[in-house]
Protein backbone atom coordinates (compact mmCIF):
# COMPACT_ATOMS: atom_id res chain seq x y z
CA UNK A 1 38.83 36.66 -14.21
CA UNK A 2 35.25 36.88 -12.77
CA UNK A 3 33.98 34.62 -15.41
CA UNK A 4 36.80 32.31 -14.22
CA UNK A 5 35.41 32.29 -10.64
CA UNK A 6 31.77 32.36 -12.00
CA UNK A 7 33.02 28.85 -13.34
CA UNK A 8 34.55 27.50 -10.45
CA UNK A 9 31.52 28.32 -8.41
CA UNK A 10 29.58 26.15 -10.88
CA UNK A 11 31.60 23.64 -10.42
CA UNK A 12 32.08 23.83 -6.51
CA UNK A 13 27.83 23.66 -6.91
CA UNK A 14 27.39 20.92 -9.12
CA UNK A 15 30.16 18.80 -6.74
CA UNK A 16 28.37 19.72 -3.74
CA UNK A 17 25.18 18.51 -5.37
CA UNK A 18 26.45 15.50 -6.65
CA UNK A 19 28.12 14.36 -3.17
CA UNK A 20 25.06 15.91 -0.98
CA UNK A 21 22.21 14.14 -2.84
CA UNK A 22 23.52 10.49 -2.27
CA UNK A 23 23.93 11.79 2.00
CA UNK A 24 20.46 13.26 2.17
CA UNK A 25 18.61 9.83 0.56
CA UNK A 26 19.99 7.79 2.76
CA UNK A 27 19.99 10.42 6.05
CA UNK A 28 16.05 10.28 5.07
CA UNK A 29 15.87 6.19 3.91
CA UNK A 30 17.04 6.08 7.22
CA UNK A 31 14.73 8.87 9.54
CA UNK A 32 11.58 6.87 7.65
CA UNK A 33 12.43 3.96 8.92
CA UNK A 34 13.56 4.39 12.05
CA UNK A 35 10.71 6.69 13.62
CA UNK A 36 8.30 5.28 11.17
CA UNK A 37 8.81 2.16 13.15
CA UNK A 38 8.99 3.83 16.37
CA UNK A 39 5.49 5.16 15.44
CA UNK A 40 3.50 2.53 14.05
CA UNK A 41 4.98 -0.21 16.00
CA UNK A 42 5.98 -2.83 12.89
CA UNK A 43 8.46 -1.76 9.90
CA UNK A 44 8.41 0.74 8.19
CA UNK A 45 10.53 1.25 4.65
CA UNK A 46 11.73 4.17 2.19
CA UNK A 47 12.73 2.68 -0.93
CA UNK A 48 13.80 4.81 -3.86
CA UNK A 49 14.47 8.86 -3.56
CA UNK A 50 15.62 11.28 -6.31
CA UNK A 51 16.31 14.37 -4.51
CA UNK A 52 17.19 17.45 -6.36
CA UNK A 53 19.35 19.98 -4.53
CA UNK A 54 18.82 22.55 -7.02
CA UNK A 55 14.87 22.92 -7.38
CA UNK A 56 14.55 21.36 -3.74
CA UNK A 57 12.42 18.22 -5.13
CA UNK A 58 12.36 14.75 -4.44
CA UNK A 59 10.58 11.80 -5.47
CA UNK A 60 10.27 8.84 -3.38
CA UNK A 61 9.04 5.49 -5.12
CA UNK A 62 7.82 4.13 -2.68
CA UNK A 63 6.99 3.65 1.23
CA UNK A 64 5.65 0.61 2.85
CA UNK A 65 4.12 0.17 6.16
CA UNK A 66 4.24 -3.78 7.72
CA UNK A 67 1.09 -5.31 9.00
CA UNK A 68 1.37 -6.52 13.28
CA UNK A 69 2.27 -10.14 13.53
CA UNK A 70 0.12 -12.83 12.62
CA UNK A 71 -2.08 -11.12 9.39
CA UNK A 72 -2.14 -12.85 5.86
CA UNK A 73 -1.10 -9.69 4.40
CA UNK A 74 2.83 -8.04 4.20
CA UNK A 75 1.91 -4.57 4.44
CA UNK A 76 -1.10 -2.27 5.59
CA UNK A 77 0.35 0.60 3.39
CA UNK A 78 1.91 0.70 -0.14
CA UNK A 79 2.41 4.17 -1.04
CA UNK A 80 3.64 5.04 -4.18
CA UNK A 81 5.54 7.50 -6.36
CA UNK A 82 5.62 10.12 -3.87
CA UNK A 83 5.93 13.85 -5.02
CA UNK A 84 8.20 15.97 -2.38
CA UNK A 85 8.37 20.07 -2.37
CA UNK A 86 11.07 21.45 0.32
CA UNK A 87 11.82 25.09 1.13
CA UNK A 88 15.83 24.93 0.88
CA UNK A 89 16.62 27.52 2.45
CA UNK A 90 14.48 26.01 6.32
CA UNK A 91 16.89 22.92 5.46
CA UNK A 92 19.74 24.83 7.59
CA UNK A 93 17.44 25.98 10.14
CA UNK A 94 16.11 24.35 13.28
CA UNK A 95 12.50 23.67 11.26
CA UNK A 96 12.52 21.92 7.90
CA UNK A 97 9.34 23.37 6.47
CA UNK A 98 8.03 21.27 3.16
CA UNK A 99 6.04 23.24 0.97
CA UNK A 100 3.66 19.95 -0.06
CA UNK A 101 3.45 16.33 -0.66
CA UNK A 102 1.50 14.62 -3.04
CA UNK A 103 0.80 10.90 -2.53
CA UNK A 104 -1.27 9.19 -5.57
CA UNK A 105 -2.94 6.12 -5.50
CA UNK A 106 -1.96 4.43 -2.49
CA UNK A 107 -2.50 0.76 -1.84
CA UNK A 108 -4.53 0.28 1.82
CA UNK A 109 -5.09 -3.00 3.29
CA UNK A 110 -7.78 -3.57 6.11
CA UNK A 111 -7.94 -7.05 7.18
CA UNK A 112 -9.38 -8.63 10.32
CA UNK A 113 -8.42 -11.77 12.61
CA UNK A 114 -11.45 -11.67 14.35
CA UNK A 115 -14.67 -9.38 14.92
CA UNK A 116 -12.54 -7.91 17.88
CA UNK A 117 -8.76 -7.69 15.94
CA UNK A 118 -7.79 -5.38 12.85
CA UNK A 119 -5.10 -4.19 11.52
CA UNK A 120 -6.66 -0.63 11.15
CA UNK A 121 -7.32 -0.63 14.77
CA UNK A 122 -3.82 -2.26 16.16
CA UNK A 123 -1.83 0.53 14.23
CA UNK A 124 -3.69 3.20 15.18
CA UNK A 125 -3.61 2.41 18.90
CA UNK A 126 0.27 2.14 18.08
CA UNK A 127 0.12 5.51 16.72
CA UNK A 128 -2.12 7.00 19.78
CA UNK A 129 -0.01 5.31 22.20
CA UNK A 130 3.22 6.80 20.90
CA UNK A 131 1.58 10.23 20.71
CA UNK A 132 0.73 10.37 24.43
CA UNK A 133 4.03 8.85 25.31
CA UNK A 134 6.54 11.81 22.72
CA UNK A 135 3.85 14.29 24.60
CA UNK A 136 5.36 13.73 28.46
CA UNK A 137 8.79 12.87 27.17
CA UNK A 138 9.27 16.07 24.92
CA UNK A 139 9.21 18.32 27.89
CA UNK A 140 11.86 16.04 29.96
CA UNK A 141 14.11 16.07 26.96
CA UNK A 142 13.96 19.85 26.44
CA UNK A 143 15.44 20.46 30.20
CA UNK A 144 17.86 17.92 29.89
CA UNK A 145 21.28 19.04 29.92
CA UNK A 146 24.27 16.50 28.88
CA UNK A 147 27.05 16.74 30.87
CA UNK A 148 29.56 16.77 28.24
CA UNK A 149 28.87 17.83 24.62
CA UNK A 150 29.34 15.24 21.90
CA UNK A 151 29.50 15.50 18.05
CA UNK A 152 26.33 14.55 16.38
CA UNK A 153 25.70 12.49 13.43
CA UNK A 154 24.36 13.84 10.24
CA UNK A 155 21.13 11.67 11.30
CA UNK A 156 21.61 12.33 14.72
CA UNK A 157 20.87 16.45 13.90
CA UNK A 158 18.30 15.86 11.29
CA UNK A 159 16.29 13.94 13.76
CA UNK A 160 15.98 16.56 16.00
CA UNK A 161 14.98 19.15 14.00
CA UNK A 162 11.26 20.02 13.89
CA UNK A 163 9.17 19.71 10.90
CA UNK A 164 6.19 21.87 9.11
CA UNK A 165 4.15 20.00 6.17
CA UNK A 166 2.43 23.01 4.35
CA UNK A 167 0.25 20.94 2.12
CA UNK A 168 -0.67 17.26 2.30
CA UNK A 169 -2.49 15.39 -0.76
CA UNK A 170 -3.66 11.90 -1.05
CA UNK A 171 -5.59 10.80 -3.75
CA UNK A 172 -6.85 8.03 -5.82
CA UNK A 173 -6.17 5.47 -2.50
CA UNK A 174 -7.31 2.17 -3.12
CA UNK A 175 -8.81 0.08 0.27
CA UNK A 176 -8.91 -3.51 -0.24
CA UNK A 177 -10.75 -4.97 2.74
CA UNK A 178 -10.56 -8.59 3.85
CA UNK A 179 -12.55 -10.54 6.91
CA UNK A 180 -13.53 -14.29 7.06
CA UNK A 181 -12.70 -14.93 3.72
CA UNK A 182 -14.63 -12.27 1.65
CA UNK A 183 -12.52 -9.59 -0.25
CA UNK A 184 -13.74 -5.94 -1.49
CA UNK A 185 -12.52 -2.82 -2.64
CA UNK A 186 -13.77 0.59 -2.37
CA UNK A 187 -11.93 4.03 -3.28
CA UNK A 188 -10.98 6.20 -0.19
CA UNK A 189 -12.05 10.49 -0.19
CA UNK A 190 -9.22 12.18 -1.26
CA UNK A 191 -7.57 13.62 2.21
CA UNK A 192 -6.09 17.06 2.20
CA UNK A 193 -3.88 17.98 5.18
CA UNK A 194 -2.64 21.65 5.58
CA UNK A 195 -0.26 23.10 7.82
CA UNK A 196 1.01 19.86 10.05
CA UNK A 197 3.35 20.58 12.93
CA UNK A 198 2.43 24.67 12.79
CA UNK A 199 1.96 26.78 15.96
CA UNK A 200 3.75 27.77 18.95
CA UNK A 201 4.94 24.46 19.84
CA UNK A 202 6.51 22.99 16.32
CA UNK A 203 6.29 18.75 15.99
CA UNK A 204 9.32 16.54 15.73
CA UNK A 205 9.39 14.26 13.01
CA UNK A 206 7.94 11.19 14.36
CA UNK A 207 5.24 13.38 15.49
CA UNK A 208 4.38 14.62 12.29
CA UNK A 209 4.51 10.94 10.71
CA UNK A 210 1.85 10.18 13.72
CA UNK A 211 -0.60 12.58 12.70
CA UNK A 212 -0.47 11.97 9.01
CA UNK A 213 -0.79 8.12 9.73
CA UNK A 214 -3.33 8.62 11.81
CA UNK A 215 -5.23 11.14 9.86
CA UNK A 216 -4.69 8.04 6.97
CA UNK A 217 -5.87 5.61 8.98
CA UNK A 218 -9.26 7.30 10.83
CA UNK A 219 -9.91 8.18 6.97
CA UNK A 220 -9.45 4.18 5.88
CA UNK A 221 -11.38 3.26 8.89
CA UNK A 222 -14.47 5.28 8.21
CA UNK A 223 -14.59 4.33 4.74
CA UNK A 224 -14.77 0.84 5.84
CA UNK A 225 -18.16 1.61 7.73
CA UNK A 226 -19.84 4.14 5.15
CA UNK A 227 -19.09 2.02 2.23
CA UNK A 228 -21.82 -0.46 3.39
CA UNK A 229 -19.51 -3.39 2.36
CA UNK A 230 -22.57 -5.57 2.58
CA UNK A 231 -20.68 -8.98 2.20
CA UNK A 232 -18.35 -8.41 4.75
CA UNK A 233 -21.10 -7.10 7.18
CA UNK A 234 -23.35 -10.09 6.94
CA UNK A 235 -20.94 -12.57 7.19
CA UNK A 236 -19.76 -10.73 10.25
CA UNK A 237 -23.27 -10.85 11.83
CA UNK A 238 -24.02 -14.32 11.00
CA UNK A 239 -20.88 -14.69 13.16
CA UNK A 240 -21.72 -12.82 16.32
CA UNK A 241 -25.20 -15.50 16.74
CA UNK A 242 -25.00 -17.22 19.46
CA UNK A 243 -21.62 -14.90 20.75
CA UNK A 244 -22.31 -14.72 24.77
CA UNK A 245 -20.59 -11.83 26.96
CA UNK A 246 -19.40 -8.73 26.36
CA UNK A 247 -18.23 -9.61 22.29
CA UNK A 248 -20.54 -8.20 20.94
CA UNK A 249 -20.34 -4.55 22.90
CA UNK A 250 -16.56 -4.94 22.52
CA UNK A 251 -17.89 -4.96 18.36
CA UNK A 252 -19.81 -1.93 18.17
CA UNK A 253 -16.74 -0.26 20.55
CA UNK A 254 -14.42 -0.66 17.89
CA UNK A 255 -17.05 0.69 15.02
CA UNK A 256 -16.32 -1.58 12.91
CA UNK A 257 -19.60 -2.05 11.44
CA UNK A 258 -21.38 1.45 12.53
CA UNK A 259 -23.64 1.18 15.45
């Protein structure tokens, strides 16, 4: 008789499983995109998870980040094959905590418009802006009371759970750099990222996405200026002779070249 249960329960398991993996790819395809977007300001895509209820791993093939409006370029960020670790049991609780990610060789595009206008610099203000906006709301939203309680969504309660990254890798990321028609490529530092969204006050998810895409992008950014990417440089400066005003100032604001 027990080993009769002992069955069933495998099979009640393996069902759940089965049903439950399907729900949670496309409860996350969807969280991705949605805050992703809210965060960065352009589109932002999940395409491909595996998610394994039983060891609590997923792996996502791929997530893509749009470029603003008007740049040659689709996408700012490619990242691929994208190596998941999540405590199971935080999944019920009001923190999902994820024991570590592991992003390999990501695809990073910097490309300028102008000596004033990147793409580095656009999404990052997105990113900053949204930051200092979730900061004043967050507070308003906590003492808000609804007048009559409503049944969530699946998506609806995932989103407002809070979020804890334990471990963060990125390595191998590969910057291809664009301006005024000369092209380059350097390899980024590998960035490490430990304990995101920890403390007293835990992060929602969009502001966890924030910080990791701006962590990604002040990385991209200052590779861009220590890499002495002397083509790029010198056609810049052959540029800014005979610029009048305050261009050039506006130039060595944005750090584009160093100082």
């Amino acid at each position: 008789m027990k080993k009769r249960y002992f069955l069933l329960g495998l099979v009640a398991v393996a069902a759940g499983a089965y049903y439950f993996t399907p729900s949670v790819s496309s409860i996350v395809s969807k969280l991705v995109h949605k805050y992703g977007s809210e965060v960065t300001g352009t589109d932002v895509t999940l395409k491909g998870l595996d998610f394994s209820l039983t060891k609590g791993e997923a792996l996502i093939d791929k997530i893509t980040v749009a470029n603003p409006a008007n740049y040659k370029t689709p996408n700012i960020f490619d990242l691929n094959k994208i190596q998941v670790k999540v405590n199971l049991k935080s999944l019920t609780s009001n923190t999902i905590v994820i024991e570590s990610i592991v992003v390999d060789k990501p695809e990073i595009t910097y490309e300028m418009l102008s000596l004033t206008q990147n793409n580095i610099k656009e999404i990052q203000n997105n990113v900053e802006n949204y930051l200092k906006k979730s900061a004043k709301e967050e507070p308003k939203a906590e003492q808000a009371k609804p007048q009559e309680a409503k049944a969530a969504s699946d998506e609806e309660k995932a989103g407002s759970k809070k979020v804890v990254i334990k471990k963060l890798t990125i390595s191998n990321a590969k910057l291809s750099a664009a301006a005024m028609g000369q092209e380059v490529a350097v390899t980024l530092p590998m960035i490490e990222m430990k304990n995101i969204g920890e403390g007293s006050e835990k992060k929602s998810i969009p502001q966890v996405i924030a910080m990791v895409i701006n962590k990604i992008l002040t990385v991209a950014s200052q590779t861009v200026v220590n890499s002495k990417l002397s083509n790029l440089e010198n056609v810049a400066k052959e540029n800014l002779k005979g610029v009048v005003g305050n261009v050039k100032d506006r130039v060595k604001e944005l750090g584009i070249f160093g100082k």
